[in-house]
PDB file of N, CA and C in Angstrom:
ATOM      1  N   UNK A   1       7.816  10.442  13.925  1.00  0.00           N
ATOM      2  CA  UNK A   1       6.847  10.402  12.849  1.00  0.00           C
ATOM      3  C   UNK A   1       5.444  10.525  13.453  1.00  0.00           C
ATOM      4  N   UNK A   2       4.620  10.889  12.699  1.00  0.00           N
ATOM      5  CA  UNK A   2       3.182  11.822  13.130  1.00  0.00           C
ATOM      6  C   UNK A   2       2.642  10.394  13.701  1.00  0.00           C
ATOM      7  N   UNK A   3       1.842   9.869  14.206  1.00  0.00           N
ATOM      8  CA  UNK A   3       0.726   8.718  14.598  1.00  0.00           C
ATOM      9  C   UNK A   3      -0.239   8.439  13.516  1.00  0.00           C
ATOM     10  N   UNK A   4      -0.495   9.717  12.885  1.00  0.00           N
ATOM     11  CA  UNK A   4      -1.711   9.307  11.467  1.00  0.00           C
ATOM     12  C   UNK A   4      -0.528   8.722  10.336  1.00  0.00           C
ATOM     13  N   UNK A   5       0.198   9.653  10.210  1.00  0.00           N
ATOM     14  CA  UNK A   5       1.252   9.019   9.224  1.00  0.00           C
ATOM     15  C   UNK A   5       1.772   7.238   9.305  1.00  0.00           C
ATOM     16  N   UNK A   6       2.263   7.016  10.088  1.00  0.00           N
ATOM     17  CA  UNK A   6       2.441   6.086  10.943  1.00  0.00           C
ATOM     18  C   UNK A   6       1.275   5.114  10.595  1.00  0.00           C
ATOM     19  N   UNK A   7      -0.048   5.019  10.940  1.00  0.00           N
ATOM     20  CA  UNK A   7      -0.809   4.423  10.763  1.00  0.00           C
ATOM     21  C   UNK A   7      -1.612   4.258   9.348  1.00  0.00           C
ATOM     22  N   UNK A   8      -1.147   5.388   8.842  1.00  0.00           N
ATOM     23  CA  UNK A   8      -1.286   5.041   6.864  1.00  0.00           C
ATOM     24  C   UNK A   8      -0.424   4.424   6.213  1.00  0.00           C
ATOM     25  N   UNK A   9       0.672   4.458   7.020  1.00  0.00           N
ATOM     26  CA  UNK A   9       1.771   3.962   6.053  1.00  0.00           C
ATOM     27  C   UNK A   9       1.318   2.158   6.945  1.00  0.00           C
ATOM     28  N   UNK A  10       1.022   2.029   7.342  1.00  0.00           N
ATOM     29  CA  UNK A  10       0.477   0.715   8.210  1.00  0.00           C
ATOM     30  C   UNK A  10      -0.228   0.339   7.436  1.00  0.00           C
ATOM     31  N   UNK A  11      -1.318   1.049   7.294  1.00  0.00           N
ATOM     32  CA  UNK A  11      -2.480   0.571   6.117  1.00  0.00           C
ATOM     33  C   UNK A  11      -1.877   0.242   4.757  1.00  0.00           C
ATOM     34  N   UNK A  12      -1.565   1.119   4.081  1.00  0.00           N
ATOM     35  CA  UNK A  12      -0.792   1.129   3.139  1.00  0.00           C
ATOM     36  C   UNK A  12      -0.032  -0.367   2.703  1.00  0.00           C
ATOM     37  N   UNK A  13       0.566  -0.939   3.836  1.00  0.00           N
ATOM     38  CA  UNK A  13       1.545  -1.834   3.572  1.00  0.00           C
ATOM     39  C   UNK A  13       1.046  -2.885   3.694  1.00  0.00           C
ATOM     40  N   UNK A  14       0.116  -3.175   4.561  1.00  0.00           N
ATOM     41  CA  UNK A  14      -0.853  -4.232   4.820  1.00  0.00           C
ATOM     42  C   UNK A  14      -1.732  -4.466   3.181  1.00  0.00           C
ATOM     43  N   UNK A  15      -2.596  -3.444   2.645  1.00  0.00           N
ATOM     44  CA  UNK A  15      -3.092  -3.172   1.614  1.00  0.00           C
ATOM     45  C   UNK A  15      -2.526  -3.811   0.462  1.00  0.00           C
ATOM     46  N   UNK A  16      -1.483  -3.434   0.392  1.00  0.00           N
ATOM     47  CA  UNK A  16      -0.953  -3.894  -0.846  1.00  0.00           C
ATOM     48  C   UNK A  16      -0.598  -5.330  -0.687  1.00  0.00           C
ATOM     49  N   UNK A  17       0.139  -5.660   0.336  1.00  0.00           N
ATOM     50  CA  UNK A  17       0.749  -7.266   0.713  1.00  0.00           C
ATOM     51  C   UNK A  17      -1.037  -8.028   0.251  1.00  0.00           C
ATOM     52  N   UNK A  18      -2.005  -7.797   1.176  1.00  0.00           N
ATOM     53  CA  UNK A  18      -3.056  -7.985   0.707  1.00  0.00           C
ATOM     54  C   UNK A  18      -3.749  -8.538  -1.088  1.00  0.00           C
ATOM     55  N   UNK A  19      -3.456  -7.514  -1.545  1.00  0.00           N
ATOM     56  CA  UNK A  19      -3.376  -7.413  -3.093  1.00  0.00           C
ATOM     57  C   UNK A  19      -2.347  -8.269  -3.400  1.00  0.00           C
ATOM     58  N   UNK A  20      -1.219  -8.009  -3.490  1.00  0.00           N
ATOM     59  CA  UNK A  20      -0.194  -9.026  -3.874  1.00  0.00           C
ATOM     60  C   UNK A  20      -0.433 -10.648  -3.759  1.00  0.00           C
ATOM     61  N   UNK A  21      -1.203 -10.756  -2.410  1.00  0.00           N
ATOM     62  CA  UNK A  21      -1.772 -12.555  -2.390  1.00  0.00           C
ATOM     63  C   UNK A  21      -2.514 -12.694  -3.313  1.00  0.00           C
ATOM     64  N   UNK A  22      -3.745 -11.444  -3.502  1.00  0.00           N
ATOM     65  CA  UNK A  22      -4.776 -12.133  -4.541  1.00  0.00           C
ATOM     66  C   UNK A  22      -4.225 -12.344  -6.004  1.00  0.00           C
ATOM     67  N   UNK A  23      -2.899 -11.741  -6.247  1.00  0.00           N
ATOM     68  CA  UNK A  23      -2.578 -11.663  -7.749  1.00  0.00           C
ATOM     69  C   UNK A  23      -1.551 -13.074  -8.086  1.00  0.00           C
ATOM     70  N   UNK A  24      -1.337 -13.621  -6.451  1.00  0.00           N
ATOM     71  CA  UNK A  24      -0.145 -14.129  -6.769  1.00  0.00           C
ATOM     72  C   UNK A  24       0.204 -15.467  -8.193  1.00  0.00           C
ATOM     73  N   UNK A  25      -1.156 -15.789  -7.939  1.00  0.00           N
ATOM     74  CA  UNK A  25      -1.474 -17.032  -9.366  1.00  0.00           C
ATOM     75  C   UNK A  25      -1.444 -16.400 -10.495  1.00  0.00           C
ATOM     76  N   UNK A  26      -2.394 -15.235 -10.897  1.00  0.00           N
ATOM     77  CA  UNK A  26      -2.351 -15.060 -11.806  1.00  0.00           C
ATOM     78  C   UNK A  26      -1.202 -14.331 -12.924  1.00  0.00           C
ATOM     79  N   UNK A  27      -0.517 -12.847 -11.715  1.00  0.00           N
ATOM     80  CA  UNK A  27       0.310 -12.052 -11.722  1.00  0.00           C
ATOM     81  C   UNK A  27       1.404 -11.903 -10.884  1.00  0.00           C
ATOM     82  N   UNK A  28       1.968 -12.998 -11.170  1.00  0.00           N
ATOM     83  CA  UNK A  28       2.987 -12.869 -10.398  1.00  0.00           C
ATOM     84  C   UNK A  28       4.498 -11.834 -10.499  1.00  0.00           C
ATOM     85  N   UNK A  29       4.737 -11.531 -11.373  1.00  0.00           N
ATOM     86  CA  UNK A  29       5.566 -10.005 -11.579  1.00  0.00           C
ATOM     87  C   UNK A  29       4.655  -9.032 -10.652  1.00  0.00           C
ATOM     88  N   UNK A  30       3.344  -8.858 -11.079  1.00  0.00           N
ATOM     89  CA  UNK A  30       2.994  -7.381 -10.098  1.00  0.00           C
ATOM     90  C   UNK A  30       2.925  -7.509  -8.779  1.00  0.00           C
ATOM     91  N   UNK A  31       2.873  -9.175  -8.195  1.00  0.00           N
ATOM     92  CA  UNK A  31       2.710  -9.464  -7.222  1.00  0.00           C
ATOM     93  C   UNK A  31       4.033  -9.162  -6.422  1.00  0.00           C
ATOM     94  N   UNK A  32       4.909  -9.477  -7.092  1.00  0.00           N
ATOM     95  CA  UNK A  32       5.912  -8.968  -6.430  1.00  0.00           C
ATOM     96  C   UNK A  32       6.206  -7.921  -6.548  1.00  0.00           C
ATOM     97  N   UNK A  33       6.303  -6.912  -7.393  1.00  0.00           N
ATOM     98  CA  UNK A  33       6.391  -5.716  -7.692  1.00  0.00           C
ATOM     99  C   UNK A  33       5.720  -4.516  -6.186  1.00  0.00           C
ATOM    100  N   UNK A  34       4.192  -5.065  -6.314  1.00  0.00           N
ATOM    101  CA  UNK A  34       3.765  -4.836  -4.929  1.00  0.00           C
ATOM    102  C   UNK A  34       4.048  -4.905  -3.910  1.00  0.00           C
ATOM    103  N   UNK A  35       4.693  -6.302  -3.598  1.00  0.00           N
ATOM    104  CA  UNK A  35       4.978  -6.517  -2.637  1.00  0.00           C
ATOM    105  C   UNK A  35       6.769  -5.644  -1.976  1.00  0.00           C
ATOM    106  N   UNK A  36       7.187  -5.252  -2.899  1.00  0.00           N
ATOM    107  CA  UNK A  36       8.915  -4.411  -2.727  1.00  0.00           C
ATOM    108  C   UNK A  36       7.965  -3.593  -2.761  1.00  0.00           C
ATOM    109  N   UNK A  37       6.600  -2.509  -3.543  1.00  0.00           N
ATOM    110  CA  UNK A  37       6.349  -1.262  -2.560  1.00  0.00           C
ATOM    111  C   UNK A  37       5.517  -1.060  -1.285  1.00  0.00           C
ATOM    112  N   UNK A  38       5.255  -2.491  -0.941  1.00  0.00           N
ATOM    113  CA  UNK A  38       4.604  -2.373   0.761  1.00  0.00           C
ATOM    114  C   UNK A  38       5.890  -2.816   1.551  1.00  0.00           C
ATOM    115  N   UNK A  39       6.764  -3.379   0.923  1.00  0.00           N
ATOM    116  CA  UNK A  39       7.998  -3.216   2.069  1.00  0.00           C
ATOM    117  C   UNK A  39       8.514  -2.098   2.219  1.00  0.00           C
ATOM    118  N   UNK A  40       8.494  -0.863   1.526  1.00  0.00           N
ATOM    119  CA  UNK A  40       9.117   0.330   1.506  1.00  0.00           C
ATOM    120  C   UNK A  40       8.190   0.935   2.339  1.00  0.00           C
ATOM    121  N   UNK A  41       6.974   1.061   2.126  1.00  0.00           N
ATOM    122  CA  UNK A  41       5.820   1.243   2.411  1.00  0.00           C
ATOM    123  C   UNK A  41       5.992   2.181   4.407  1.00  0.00           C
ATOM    124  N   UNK A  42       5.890   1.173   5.322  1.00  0.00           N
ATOM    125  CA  UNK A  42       5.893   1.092   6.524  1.00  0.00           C
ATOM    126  C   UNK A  42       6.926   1.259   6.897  1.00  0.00           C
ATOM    127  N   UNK A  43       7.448   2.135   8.284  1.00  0.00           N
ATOM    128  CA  UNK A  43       8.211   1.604   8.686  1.00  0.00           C
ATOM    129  C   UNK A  43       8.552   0.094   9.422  1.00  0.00           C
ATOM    130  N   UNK A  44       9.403  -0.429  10.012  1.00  0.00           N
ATOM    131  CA  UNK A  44       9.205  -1.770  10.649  1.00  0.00           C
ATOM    132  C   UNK A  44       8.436  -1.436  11.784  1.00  0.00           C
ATOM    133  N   UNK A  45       8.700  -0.821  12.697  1.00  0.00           N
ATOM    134  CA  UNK A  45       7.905  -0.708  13.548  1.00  0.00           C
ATOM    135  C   UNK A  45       6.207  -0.147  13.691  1.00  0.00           C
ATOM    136  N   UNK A  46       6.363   0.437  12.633  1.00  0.00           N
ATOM    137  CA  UNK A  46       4.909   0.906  12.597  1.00  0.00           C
ATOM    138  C   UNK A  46       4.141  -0.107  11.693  1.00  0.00           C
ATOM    139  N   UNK A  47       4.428  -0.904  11.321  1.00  0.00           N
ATOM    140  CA  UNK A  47       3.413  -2.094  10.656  1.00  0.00           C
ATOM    141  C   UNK A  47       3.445  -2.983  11.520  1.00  0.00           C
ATOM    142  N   UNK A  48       4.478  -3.155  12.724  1.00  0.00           N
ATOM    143  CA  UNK A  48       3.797  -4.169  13.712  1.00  0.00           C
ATOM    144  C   UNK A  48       3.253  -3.247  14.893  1.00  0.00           C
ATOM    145  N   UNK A  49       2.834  -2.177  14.644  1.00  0.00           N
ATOM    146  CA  UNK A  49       2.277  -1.786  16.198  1.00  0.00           C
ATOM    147  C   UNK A  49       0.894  -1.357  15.750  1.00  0.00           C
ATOM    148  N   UNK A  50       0.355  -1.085  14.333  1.00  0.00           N
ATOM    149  CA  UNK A  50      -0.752  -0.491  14.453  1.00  0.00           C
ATOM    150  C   UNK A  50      -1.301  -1.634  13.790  1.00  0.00           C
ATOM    151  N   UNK A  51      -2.970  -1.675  14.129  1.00  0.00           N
ATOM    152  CA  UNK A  51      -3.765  -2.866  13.843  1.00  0.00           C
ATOM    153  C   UNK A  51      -4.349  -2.367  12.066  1.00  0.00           C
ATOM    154  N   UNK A  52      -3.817  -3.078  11.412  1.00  0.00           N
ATOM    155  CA  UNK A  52      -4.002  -2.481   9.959  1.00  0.00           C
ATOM    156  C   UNK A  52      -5.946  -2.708   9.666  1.00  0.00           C
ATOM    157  N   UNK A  53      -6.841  -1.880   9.185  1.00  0.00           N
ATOM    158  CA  UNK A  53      -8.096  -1.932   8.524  1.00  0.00           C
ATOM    159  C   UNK A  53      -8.241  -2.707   7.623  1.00  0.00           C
ATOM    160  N   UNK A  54      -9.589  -3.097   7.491  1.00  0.00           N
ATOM    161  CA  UNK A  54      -9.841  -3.637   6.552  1.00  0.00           C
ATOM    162  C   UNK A  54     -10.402  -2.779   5.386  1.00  0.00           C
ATOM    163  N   UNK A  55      -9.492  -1.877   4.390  1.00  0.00           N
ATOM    164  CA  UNK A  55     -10.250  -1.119   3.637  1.00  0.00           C
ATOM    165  C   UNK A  55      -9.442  -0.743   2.710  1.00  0.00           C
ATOM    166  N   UNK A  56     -10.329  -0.776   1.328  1.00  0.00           N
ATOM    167  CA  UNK A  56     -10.151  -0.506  -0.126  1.00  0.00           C
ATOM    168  C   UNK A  56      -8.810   0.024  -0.347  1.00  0.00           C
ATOM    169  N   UNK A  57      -7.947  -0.167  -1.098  1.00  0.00           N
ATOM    170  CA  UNK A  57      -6.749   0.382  -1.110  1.00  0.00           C
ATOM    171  C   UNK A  57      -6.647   2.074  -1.838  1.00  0.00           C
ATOM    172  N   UNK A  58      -7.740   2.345  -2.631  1.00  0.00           N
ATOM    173  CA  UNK A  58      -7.597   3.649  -3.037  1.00  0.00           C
ATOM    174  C   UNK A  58      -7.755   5.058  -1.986  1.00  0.00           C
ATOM    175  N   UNK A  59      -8.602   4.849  -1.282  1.00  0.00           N
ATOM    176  CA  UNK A  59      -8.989   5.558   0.132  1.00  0.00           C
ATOM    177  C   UNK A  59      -7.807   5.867   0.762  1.00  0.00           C
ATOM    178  N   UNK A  60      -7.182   4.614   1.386  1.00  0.00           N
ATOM    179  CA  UNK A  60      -5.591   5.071   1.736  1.00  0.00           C
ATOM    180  C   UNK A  60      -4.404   5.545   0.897  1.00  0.00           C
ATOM    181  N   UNK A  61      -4.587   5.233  -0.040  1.00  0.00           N
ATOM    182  CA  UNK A  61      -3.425   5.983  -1.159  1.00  0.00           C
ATOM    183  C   UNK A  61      -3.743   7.347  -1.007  1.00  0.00           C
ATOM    184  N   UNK A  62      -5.279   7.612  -1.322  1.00  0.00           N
ATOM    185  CA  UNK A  62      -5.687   9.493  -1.030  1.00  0.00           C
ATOM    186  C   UNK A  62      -5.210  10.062   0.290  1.00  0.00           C
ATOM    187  N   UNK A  63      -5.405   9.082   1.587  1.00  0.00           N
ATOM    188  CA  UNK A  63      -4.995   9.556   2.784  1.00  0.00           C
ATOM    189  C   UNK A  63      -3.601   9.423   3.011  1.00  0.00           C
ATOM    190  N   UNK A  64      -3.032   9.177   2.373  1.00  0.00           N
ATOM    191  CA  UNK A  64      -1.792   9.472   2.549  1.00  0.00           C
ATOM    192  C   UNK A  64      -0.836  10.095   2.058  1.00  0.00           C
ATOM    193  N   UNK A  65      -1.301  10.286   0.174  1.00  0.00           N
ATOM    194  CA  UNK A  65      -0.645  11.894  -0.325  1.00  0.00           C
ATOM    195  C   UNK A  65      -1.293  12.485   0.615  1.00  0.00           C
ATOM    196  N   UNK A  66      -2.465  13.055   1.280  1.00  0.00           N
ATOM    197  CA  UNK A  66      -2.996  14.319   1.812  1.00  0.00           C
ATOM    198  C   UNK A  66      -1.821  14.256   2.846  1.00  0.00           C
ATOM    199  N   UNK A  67      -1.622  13.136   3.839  1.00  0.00           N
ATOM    200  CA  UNK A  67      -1.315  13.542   5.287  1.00  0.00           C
ATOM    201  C   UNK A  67       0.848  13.660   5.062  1.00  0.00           C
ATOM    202  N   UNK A  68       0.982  13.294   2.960  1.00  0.00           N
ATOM    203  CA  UNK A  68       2.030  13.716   3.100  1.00  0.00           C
ATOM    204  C   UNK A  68       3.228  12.587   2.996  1.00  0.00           C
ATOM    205  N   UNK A  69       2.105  11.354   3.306  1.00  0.00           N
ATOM    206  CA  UNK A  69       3.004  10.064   3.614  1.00  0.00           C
ATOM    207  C   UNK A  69       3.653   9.576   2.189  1.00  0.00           C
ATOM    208  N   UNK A  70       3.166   9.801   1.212  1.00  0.00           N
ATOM    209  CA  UNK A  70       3.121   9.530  -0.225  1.00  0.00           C
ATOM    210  C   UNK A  70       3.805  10.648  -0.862  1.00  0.00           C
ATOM    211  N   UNK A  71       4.705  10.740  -2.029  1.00  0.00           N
ATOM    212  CA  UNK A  71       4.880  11.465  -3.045  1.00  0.00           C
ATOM    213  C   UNK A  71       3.882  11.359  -3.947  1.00  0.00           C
ATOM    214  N   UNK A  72       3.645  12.289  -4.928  1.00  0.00           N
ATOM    215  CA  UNK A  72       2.755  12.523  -6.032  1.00  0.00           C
ATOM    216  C   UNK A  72       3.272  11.507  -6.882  1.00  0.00           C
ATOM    217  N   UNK A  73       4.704  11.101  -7.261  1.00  0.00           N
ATOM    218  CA  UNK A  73       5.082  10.244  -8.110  1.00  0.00           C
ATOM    219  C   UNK A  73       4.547   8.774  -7.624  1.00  0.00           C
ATOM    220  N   UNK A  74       5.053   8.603  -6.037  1.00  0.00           N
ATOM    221  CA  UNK A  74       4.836   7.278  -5.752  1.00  0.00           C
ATOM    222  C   UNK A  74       3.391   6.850  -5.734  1.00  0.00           C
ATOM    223  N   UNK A  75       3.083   8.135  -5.505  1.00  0.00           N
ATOM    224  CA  UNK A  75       1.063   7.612  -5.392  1.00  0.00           C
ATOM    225  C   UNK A  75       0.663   7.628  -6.659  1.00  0.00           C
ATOM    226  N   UNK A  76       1.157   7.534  -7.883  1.00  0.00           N
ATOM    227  CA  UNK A  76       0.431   7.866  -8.914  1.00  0.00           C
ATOM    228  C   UNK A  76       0.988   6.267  -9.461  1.00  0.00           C
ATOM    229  N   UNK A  77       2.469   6.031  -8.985  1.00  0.00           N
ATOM    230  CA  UNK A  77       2.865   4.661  -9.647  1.00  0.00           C
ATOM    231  C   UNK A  77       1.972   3.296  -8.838  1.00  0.00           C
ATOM    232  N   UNK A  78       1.436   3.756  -7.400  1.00  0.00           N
ATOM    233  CA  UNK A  78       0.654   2.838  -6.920  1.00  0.00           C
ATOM    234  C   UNK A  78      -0.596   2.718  -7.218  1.00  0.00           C
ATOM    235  N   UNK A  79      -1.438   3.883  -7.986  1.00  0.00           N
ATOM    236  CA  UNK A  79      -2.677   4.135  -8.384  1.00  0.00           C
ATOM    237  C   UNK A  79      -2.711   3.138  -9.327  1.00  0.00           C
ATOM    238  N   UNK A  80      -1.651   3.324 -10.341  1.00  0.00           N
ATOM    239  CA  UNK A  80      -1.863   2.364 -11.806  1.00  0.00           C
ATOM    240  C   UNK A  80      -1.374   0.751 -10.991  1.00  0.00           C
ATOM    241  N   UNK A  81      -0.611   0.763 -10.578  1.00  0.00           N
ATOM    242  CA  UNK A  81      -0.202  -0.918 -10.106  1.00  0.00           C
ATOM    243  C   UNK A  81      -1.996  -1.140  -9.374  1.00  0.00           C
ATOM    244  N   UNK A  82      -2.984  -0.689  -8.791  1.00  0.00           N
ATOM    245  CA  UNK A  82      -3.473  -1.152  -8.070  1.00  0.00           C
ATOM    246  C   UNK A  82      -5.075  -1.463  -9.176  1.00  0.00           C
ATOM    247  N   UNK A  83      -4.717  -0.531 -10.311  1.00  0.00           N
ATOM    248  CA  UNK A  83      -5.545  -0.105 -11.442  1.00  0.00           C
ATOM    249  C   UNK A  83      -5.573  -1.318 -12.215  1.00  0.00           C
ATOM    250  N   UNK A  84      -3.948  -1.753 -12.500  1.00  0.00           N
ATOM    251  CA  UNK A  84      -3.846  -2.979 -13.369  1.00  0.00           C
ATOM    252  C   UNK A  84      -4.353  -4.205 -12.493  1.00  0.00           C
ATOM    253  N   UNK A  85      -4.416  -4.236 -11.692  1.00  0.00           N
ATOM    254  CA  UNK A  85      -4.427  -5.726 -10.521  1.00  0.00           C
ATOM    255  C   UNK A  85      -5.884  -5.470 -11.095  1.00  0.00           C
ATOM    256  N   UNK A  86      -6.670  -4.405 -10.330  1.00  0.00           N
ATOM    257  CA  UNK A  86      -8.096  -4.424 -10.593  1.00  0.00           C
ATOM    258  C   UNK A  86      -8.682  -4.971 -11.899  1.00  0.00           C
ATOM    259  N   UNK A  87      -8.081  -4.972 -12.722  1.00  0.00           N
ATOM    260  CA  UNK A  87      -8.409  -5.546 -14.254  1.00  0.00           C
ATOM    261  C   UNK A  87      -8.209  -7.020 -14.394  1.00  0.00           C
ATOM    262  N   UNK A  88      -7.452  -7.425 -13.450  1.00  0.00           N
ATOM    263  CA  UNK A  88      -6.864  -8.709 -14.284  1.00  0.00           C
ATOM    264  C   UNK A  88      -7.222  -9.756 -13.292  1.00  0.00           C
TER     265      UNK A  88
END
């Protein structure tokens, strides 16, 4: 697997687990919901080898349909999960 790939899907999984803590009081269905798509997210090894960023979760959703890491479906079902968190 590519090294950028690899390291988005790192971000990616970190990102969301991220999100998932902040919802966990309020939303707890999406919290978990999130949290089964940052486990899919990474591989195992590539979420413990790359040092995950600290940055906005929409940025990496874009970088990672581009680099391929994402389906159009899955990035569009993570756009709205990350859309609804943002609201609530």
């Amino acid at each position: 697997m590519d090294e950028l790939v690899r390291s988005l899907l790192a971000d990616l999984s970190h990102n969301l687990d991220r999100l998932a803590d902040q919802l966990e009081g309020e939303q707890p269905a999406l919290a978990r919901a999130l949290r089964l798509e940052s486990r899919d997210a990474a591989p195992i090894e590539a979420s413990r080898a790359a040092e995950p960023r600290r940055a906005p979760l929409r940025p990496i959703l874009y970088d990672a349909l581009d680099a391929g890491a994402l389906g159009p479906r899955r990035f569009d079902r993570l756009m709205l999960m990350e859309a609804r968190a943002r609201r609530r």
